[in-house]
Protein backbone atom coordinates (compact mmCIF):
# COMPACT_ATOMS: atom_id res chain seq x y z
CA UNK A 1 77.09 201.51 34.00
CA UNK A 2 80.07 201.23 32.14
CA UNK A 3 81.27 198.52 29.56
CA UNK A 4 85.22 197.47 30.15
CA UNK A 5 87.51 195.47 28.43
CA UNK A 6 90.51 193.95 29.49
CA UNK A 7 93.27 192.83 27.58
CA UNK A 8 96.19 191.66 29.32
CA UNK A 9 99.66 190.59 27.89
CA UNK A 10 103.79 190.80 27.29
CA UNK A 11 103.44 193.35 24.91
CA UNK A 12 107.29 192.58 24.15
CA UNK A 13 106.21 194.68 22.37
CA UNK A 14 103.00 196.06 21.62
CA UNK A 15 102.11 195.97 18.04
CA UNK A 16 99.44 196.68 15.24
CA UNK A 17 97.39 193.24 15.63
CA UNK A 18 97.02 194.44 19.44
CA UNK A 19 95.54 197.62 18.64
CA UNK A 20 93.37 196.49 16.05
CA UNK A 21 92.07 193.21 17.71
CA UNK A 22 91.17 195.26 20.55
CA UNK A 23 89.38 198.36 18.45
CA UNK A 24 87.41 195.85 16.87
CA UNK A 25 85.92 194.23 19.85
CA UNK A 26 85.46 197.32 21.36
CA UNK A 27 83.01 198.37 18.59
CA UNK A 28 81.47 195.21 17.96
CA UNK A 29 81.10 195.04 21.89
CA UNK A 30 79.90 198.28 22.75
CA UNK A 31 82.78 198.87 25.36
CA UNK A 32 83.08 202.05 26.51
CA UNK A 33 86.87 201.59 26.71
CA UNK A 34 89.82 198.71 26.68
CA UNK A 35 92.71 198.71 29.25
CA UNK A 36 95.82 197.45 28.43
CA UNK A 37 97.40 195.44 30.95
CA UNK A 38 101.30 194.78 30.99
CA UNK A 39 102.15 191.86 33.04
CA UNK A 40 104.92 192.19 35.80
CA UNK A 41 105.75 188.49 36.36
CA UNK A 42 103.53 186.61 33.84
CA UNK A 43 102.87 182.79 34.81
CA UNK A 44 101.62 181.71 31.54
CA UNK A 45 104.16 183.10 29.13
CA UNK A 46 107.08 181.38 27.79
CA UNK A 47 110.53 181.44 28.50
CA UNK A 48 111.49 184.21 26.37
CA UNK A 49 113.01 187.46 28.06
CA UNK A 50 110.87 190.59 28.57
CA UNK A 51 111.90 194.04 27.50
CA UNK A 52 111.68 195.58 31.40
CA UNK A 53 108.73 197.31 32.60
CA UNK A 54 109.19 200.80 31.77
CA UNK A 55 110.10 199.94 28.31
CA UNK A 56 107.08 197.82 28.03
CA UNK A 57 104.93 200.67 29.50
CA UNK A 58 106.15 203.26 27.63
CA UNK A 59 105.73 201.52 24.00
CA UNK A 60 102.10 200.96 25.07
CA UNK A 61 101.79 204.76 26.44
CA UNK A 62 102.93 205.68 23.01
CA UNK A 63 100.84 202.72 20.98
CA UNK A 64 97.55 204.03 22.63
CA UNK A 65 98.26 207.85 22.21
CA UNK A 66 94.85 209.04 20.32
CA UNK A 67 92.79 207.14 21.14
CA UNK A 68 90.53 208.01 24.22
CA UNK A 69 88.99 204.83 24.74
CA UNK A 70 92.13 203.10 24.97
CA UNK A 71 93.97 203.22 28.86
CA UNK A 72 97.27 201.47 29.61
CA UNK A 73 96.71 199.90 33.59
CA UNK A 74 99.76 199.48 35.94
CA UNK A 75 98.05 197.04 38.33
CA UNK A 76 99.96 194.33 37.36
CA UNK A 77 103.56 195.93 36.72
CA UNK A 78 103.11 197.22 39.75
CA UNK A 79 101.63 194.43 42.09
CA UNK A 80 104.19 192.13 43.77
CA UNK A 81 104.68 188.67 42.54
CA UNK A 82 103.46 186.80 39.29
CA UNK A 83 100.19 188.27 37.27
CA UNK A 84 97.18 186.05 38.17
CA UNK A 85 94.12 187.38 36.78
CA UNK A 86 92.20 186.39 39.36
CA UNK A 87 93.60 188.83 41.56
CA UNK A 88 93.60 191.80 38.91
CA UNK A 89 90.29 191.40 38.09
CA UNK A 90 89.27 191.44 41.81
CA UNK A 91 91.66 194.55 42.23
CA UNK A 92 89.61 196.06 38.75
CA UNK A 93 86.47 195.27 40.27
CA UNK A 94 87.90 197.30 43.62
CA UNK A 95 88.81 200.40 41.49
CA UNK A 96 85.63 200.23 39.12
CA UNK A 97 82.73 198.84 41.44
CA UNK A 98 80.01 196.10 40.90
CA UNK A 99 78.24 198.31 38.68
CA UNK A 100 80.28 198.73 35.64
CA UNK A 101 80.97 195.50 33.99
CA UNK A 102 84.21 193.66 32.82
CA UNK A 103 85.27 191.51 29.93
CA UNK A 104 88.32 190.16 29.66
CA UNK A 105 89.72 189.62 26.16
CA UNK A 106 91.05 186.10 25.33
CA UNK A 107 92.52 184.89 22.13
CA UNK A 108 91.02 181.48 21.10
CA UNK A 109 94.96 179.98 22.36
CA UNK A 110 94.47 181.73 25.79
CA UNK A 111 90.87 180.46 26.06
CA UNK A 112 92.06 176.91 25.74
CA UNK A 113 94.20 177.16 28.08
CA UNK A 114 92.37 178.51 30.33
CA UNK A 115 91.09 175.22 32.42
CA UNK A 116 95.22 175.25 33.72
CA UNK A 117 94.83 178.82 35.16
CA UNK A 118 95.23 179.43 38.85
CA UNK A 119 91.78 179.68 39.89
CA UNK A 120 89.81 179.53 37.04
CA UNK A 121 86.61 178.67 37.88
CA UNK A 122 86.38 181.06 40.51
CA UNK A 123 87.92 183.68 37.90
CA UNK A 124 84.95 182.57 35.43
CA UNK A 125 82.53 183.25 38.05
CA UNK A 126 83.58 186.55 38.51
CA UNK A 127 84.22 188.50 34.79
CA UNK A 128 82.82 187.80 31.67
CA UNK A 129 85.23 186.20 28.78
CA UNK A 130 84.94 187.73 25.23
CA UNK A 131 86.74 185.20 22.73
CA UNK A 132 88.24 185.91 19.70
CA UNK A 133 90.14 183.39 16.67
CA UNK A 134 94.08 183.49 16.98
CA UNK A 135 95.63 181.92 13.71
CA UNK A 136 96.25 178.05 14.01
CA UNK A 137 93.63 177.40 16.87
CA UNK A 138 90.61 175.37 16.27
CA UNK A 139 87.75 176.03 18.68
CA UNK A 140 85.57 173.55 17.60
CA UNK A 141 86.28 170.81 18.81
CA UNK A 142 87.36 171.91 21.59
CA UNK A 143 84.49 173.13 23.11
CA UNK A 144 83.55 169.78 24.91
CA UNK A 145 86.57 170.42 26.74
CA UNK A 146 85.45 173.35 28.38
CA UNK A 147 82.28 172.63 28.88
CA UNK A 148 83.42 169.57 31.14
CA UNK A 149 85.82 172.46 32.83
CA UNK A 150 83.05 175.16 33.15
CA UNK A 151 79.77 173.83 32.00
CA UNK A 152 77.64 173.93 28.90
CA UNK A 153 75.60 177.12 30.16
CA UNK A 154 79.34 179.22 30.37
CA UNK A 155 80.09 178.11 27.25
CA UNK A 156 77.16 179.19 25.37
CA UNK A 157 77.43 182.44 27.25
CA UNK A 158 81.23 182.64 25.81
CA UNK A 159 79.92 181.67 22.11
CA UNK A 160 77.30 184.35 22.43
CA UNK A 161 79.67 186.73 23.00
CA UNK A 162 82.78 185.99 20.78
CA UNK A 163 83.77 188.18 18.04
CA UNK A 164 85.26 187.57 14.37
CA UNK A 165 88.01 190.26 14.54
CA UNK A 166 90.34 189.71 12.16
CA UNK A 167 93.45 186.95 12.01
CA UNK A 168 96.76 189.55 11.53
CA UNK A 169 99.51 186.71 11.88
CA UNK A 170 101.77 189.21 13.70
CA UNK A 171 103.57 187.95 16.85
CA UNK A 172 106.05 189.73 19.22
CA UNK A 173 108.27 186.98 18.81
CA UNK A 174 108.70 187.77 14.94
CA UNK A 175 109.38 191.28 15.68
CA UNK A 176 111.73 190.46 17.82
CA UNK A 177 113.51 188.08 15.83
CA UNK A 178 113.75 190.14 13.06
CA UNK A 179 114.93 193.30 15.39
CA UNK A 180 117.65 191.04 16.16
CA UNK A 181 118.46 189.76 12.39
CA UNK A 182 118.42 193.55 12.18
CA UNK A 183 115.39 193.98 9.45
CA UNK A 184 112.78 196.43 9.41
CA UNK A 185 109.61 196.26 11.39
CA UNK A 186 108.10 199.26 10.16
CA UNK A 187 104.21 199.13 9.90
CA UNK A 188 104.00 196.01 12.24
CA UNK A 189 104.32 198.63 15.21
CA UNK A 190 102.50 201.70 15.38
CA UNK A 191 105.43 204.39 14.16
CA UNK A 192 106.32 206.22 17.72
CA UNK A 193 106.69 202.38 19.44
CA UNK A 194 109.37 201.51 16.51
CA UNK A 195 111.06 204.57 16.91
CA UNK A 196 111.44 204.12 20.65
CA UNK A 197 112.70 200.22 20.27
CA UNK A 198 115.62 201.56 18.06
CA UNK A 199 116.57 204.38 20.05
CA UNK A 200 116.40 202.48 23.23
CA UNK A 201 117.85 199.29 21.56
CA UNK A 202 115.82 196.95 23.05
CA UNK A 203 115.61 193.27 21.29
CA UNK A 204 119.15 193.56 19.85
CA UNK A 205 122.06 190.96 21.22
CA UNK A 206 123.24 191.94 24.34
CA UNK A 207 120.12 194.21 25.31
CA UNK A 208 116.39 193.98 26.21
């Protein structure tokens, strides 16, 4: 029985916080391996433009090269309409079987939101949440809230299994504001994934 993570997400683009975030709750997890998941159509994100799929892919191909435990997935780039977890999970649980089991990977701002998901209690019921802290969110307090949403046994379940990884303040929004203020992002990318942005252009005015 195999341990999975899954960490879903833009990646416009990928970048060092990713890989580290998700290294560290692999180890402090016992996962037997991550998968990356770009989203095709995500519903949650904001209203900022994504890089296009292949670009998106291919920075993560190249983010995740050596490192075996690390897999970039498809199944949402290449399902039709927008990326519900619900339904990749349930096509995850398809591929893998009921007897490995899956995580998904939330960030403490993803895990507060998650009451306003489509489906979420049914998508609670059926994978595992490990949490982790995202600069500027307080969990705290908060956890009333989703113990109204989910009940005070899930939550427990969730505290039990958080992890302290640690808070790099690195955003794919400041990369790509300072691609476009043309500035260096060297070491905020893993070194292939900032060589393919500037020879594919992507972030600069008039391209994505």
């Amino acid at each position: 029985m195999a341990r999975i993570g899954i960490l879903g997400g833009s990646f416009n683009p990928v970048h060092v916080a990713h890989l580290v975030l998700a290294e560290w709750v692999r180890v402090d997890r016992q996962l037997e391996r991550v998968l990356f998941l770009p989203a095709g159509r995500p519903p949650h994100k904001s209203r900022a433009p994504l890089a296009p799929a292949r670009h998106r892919a291919r920075m993560l191909e190249l983010a995740l090269e050596g490192n075996r435990a690390f897999e970039m997935c498809r199944v949402e780039l290449d399902s039709e309409g927008p990326s519900y977890t619900l339904r990749t999970v349930r096509q995850l649980r398809r591929r893998f079987g009921q007897a490995d089991e899956l995580f998904l990977l939330l960030g403490a701002d993803s895990l507060l939101d998650l009451p306003h998901w489509w489906q979420a209690r049914k998508l609670v019921e059926e994978v595992s949440i490990i949490a982790f802290g995202r600069p500027g969110y307080e969990l705290e307090r908060r956890w009333p809230e989703l113990a109204d949403e989910f009940g005070g046994d899930w939550v427990r379940v969730v505290k039990d299994l958080m992890v302290a990884a640690p808070l790099l303040n690195i955003s794919a929004t400041a990369i790509r504001e300072r691609l476009r203020a043309g500035l260096s992002i060297r070491y905020l990318v893993p070194e292939p994934v900032r060589e393919y942005i500037l020879a594919q252009r992507l972030y600069v005015e008039g391209r994505r």
